[in-house]
C-alpha atoms as a PDB file:
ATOM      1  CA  UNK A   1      -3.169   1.123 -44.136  1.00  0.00           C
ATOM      2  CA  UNK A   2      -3.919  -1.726 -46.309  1.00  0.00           C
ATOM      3  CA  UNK A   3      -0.807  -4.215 -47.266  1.00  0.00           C
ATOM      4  CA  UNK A   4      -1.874  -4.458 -50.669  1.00  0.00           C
ATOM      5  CA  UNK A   5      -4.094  -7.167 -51.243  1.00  0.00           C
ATOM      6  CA  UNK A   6      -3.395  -9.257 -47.730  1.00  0.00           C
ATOM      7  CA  UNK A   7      -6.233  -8.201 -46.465  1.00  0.00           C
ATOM      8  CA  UNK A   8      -8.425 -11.220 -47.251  1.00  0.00           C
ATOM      9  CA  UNK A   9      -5.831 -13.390 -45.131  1.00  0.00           C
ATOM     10  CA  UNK A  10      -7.772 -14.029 -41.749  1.00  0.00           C
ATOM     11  CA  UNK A  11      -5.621 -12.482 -38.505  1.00  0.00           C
ATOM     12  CA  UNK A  12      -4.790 -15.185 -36.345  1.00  0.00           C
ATOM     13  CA  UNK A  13      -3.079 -14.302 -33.032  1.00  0.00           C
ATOM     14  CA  UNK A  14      -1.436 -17.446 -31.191  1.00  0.00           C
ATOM     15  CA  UNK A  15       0.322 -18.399 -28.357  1.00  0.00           C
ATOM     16  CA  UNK A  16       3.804 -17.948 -27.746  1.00  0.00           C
ATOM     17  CA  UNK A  17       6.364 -19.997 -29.740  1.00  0.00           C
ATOM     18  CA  UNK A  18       9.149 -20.561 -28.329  1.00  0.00           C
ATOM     19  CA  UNK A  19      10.837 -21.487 -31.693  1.00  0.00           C
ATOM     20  CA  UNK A  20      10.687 -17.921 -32.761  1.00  0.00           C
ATOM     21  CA  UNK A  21      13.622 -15.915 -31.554  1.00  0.00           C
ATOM     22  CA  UNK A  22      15.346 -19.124 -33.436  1.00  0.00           C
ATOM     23  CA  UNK A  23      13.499 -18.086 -36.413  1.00  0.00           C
ATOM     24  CA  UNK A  24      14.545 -14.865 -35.977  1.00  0.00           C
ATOM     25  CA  UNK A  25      17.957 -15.743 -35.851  1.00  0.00           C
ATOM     26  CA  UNK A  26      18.199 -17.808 -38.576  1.00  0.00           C
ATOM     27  CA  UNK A  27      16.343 -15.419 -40.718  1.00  0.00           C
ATOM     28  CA  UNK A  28      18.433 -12.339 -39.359  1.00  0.00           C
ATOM     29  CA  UNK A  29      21.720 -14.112 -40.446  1.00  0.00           C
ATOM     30  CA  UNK A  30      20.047 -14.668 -43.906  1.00  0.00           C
ATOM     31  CA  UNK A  31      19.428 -11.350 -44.405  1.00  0.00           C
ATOM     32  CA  UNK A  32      22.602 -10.127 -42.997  1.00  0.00           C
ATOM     33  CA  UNK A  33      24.695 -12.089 -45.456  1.00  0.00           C
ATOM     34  CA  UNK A  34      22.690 -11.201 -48.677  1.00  0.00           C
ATOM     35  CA  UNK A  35      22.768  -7.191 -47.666  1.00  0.00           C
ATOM     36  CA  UNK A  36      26.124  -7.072 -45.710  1.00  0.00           C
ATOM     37  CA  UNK A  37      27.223  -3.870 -44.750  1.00  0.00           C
ATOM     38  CA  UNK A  38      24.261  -1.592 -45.985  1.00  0.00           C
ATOM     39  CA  UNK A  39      22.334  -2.916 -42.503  1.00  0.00           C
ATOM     40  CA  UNK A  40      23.645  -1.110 -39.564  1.00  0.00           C
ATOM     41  CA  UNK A  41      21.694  -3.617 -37.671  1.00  0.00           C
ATOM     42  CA  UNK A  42      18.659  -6.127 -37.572  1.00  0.00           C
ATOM     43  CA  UNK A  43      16.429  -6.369 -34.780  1.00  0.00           C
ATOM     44  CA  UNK A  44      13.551  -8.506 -33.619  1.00  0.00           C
ATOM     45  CA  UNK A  45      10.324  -6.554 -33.611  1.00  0.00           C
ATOM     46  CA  UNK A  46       6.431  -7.040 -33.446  1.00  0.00           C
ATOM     47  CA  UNK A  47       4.835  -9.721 -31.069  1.00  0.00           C
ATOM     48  CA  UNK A  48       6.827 -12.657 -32.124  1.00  0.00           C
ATOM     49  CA  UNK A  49       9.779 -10.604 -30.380  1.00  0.00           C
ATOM     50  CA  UNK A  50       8.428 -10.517 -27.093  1.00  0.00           C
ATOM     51  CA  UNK A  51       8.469 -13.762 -24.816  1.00  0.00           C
ATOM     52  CA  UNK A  52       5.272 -15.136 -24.002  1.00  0.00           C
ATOM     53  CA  UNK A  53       3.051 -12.553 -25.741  1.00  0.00           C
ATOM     54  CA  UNK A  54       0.335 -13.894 -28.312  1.00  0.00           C
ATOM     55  CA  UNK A  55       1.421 -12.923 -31.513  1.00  0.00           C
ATOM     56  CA  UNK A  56       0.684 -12.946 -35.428  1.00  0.00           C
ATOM     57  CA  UNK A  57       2.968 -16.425 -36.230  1.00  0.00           C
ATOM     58  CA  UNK A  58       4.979 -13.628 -38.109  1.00  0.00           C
ATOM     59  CA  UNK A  59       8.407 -13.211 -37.758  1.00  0.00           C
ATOM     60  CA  UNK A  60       9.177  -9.130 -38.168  1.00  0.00           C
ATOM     61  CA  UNK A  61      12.539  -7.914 -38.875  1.00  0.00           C
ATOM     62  CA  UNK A  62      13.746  -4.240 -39.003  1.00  0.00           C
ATOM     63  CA  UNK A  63      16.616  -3.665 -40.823  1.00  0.00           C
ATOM     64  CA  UNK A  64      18.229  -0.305 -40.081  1.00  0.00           C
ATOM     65  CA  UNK A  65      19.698   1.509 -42.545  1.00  0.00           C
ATOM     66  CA  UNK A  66      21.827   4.802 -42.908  1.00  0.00           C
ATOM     67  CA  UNK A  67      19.650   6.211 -45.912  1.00  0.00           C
ATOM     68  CA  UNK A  68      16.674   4.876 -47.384  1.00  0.00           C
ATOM     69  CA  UNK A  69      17.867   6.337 -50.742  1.00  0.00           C
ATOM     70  CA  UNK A  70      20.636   4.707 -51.008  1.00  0.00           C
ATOM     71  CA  UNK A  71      19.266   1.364 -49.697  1.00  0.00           C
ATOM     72  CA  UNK A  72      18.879  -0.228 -53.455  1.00  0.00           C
ATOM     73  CA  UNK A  73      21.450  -2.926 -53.298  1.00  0.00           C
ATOM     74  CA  UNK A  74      19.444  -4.011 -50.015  1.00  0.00           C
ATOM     75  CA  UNK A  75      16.559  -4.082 -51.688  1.00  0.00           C
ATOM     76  CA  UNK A  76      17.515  -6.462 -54.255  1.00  0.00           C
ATOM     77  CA  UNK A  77      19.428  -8.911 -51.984  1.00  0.00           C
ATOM     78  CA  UNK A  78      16.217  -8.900 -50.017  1.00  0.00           C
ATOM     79  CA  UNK A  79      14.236  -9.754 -53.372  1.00  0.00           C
ATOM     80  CA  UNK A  80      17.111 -12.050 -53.621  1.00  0.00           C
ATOM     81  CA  UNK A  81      16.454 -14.248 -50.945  1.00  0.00           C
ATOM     82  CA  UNK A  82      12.195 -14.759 -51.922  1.00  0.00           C
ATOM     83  CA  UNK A  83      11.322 -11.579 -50.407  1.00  0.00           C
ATOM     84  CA  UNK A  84       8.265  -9.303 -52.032  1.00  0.00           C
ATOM     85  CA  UNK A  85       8.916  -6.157 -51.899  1.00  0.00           C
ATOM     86  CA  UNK A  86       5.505  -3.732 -51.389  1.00  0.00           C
ATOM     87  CA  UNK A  87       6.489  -0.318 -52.855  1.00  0.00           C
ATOM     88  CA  UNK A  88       3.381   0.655 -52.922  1.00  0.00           C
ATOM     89  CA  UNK A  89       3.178   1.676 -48.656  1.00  0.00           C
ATOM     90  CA  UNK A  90       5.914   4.213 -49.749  1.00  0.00           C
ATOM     91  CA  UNK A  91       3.210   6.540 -50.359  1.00  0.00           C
ATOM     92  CA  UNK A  92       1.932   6.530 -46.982  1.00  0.00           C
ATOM     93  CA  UNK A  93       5.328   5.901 -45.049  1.00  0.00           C
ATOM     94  CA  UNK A  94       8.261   7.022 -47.624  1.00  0.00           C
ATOM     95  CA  UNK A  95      11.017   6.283 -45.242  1.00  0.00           C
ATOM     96  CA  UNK A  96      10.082   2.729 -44.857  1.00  0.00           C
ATOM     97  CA  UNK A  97      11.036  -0.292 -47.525  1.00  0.00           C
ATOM     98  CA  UNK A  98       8.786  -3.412 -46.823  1.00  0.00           C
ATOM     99  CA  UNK A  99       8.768  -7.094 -47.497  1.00  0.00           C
ATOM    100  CA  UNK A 100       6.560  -9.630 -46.970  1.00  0.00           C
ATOM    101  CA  UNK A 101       7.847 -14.022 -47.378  1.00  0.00           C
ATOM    102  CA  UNK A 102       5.692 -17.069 -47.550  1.00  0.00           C
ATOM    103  CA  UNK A 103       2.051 -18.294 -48.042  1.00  0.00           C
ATOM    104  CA  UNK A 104       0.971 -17.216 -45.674  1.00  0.00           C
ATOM    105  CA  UNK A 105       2.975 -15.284 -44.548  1.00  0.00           C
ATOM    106  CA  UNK A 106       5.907 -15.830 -42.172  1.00  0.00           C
ATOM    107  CA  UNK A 107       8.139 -13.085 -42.321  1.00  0.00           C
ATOM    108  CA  UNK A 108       8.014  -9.123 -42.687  1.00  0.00           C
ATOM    109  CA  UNK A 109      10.706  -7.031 -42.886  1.00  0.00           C
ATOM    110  CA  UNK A 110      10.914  -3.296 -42.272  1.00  0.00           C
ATOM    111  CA  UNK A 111      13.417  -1.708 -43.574  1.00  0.00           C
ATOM    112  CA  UNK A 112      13.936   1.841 -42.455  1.00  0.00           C
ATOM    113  CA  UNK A 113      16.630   4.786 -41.347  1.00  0.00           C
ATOM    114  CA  UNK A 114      18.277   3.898 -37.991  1.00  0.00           C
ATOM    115  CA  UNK A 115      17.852   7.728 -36.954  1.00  0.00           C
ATOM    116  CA  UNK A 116      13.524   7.540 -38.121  1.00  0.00           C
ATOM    117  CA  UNK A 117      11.304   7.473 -35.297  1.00  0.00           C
ATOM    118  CA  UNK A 118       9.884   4.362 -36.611  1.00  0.00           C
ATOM    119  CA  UNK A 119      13.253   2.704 -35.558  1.00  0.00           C
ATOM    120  CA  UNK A 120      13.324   4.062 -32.402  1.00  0.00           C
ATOM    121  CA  UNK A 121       9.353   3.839 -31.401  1.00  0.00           C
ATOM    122  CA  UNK A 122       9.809  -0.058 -32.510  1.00  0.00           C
ATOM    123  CA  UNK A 123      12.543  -0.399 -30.121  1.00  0.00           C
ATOM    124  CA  UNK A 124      11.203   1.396 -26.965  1.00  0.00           C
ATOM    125  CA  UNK A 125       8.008  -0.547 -27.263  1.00  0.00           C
ATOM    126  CA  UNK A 126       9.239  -3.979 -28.007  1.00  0.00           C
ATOM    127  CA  UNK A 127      11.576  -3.686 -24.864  1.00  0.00           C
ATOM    128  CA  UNK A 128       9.222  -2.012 -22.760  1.00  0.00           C
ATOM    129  CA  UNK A 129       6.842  -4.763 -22.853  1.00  0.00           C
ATOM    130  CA  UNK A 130       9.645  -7.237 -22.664  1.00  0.00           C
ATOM    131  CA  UNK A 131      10.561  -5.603 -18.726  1.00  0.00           C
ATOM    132  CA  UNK A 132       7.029  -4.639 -18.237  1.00  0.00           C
ATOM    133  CA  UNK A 133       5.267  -8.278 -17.822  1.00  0.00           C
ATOM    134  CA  UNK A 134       1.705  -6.722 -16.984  1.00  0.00           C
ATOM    135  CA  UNK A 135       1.842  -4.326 -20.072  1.00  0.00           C
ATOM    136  CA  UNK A 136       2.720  -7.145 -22.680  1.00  0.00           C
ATOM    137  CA  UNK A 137       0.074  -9.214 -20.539  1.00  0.00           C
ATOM    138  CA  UNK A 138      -2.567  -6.415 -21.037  1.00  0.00           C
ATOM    139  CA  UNK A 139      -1.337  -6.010 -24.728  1.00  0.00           C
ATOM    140  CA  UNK A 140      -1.722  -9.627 -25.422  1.00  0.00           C
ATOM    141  CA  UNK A 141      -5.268  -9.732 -24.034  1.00  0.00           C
ATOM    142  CA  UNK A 142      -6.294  -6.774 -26.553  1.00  0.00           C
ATOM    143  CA  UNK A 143      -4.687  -8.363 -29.863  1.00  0.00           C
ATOM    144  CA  UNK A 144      -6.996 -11.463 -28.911  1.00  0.00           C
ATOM    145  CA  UNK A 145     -10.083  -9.676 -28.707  1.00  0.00           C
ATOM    146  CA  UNK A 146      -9.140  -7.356 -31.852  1.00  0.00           C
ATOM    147  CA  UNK A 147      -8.121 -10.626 -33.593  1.00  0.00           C
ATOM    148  CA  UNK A 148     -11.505 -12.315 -32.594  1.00  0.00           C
ATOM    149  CA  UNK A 149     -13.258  -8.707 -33.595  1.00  0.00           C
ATOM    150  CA  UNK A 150     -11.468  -8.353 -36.530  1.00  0.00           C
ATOM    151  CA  UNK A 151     -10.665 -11.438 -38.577  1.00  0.00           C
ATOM    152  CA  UNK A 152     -10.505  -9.885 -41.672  1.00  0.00           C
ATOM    153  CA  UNK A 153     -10.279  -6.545 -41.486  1.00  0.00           C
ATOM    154  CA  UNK A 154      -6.458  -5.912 -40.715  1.00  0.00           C
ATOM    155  CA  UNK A 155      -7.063  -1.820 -40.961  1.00  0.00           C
ATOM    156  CA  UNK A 156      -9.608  -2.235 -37.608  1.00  0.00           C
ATOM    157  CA  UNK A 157      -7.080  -4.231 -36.137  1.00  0.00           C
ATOM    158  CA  UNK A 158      -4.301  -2.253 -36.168  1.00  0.00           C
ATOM    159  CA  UNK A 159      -6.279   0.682 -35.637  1.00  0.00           C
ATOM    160  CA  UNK A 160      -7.604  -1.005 -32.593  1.00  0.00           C
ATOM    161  CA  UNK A 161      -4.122  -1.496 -30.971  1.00  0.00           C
ATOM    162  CA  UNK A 162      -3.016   1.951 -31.704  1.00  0.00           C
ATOM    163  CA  UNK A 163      -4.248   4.318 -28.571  1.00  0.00           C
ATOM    164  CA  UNK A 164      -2.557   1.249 -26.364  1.00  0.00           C
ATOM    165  CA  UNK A 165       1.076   1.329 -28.926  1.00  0.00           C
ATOM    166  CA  UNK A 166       1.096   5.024 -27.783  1.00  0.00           C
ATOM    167  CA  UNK A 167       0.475   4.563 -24.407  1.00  0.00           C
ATOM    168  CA  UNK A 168       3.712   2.310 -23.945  1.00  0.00           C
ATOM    169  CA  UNK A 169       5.468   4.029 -25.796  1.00  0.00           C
ATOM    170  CA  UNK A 170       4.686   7.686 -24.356  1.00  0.00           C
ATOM    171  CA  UNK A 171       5.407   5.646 -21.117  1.00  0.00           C
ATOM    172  CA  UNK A 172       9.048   4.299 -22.546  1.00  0.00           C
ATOM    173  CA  UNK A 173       9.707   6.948 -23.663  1.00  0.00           C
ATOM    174  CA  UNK A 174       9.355   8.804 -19.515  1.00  0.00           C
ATOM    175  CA  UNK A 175      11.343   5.546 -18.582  1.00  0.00           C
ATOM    176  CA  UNK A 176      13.861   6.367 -20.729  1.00  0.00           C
ATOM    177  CA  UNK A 177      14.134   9.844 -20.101  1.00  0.00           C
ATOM    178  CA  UNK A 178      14.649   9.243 -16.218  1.00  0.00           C
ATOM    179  CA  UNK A 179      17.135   6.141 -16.302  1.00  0.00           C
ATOM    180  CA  UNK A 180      19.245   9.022 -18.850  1.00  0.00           C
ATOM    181  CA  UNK A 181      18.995  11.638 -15.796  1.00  0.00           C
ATOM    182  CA  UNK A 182      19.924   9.090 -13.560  1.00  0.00           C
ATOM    183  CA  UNK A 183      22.802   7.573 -15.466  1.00  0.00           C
ATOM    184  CA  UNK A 184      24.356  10.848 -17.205  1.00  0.00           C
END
């Protein structure tokens, strides 16, 4: 899926900040006081969330939501604070609001229902390769060579880290599913 008109904007995967979870933070607190009680929560997702993986030098945010419908008043206090918002991706992914901040870029945010399985996929695969060293290592190693592949063609990229996205999180997922049998 294109991001409407970013496309020209070469993909440049770098090393591991360890300024971003600040970033996050600061930007997470931001957010939280513009939209207040209309985010359920905030989390930390995409490579910059994940110590020591190469990453896009983009901080991604999800904001969870109850309904999507009703998330107006989030919208605007995200517009509010310099955000762009991109209605446009609605017609591929309805249940997801997203923003894009700075040029270039430094910040996404995805705002989407806290029950979606985009919320919970996001989740299980950011903290499965956060406890899974040799996964995010391995995961790492392909958004290099996608990123070197790729430069400007963002649809091949993420298209290219796709069949390995399902892979962790099919395996999370399992994880998941015994720790619960373990732990009723």
């Amino acid at each position: 899926m294109t991001l409407a008109g970013r496309g020209t904007q070469p993909i440049e995967v770098v090393d591991y900040d360890r300024d971003w979870p600040r970033q996050y933070v600061a930007e997470r607190d931001r957010i939280d006081a513009a939209i207040g009680d209309v985010a359920l929560a905030i989390e930390h997702v995409g490579g910059t969330a994940v110590p020591g993986l190469p990453a896009k030098p983009v901080i991604d945010l999800m904001v969870g939501v109850e309904d999507i419908e009703r998330a107006g008043p989030a919208v605007a206090g995200l517009i509010n604070l310099g955000y762009e918002y991109v209605p446009e991706l609605e017609s591929q992914l309805p249940d997801r609001r997203y923003f894009r901040r700075g040029s270039p870029e430094s910040h996404h945010v995805h705002m989407v229902p806290v029950s979606s399985d985009y919320w919970a996929e996001h989740l299980l695969f950011r903290d499965y390769l956060r406890t899974h060293p040799q996964a995010a290592e391995e995961y790492g190693k392909l958004k290099l060579g996608l990123a070197g592949r790729h430069r400007l063609d963002r649809d091949a990229y993420r298209a290219g880290k796709v069949p390995f996205i399902d892979t962790v999180v099919a395996a999370a997922r399992r994880e998941a599913g015994q720790i619960l049998k373990e732990h009723p």
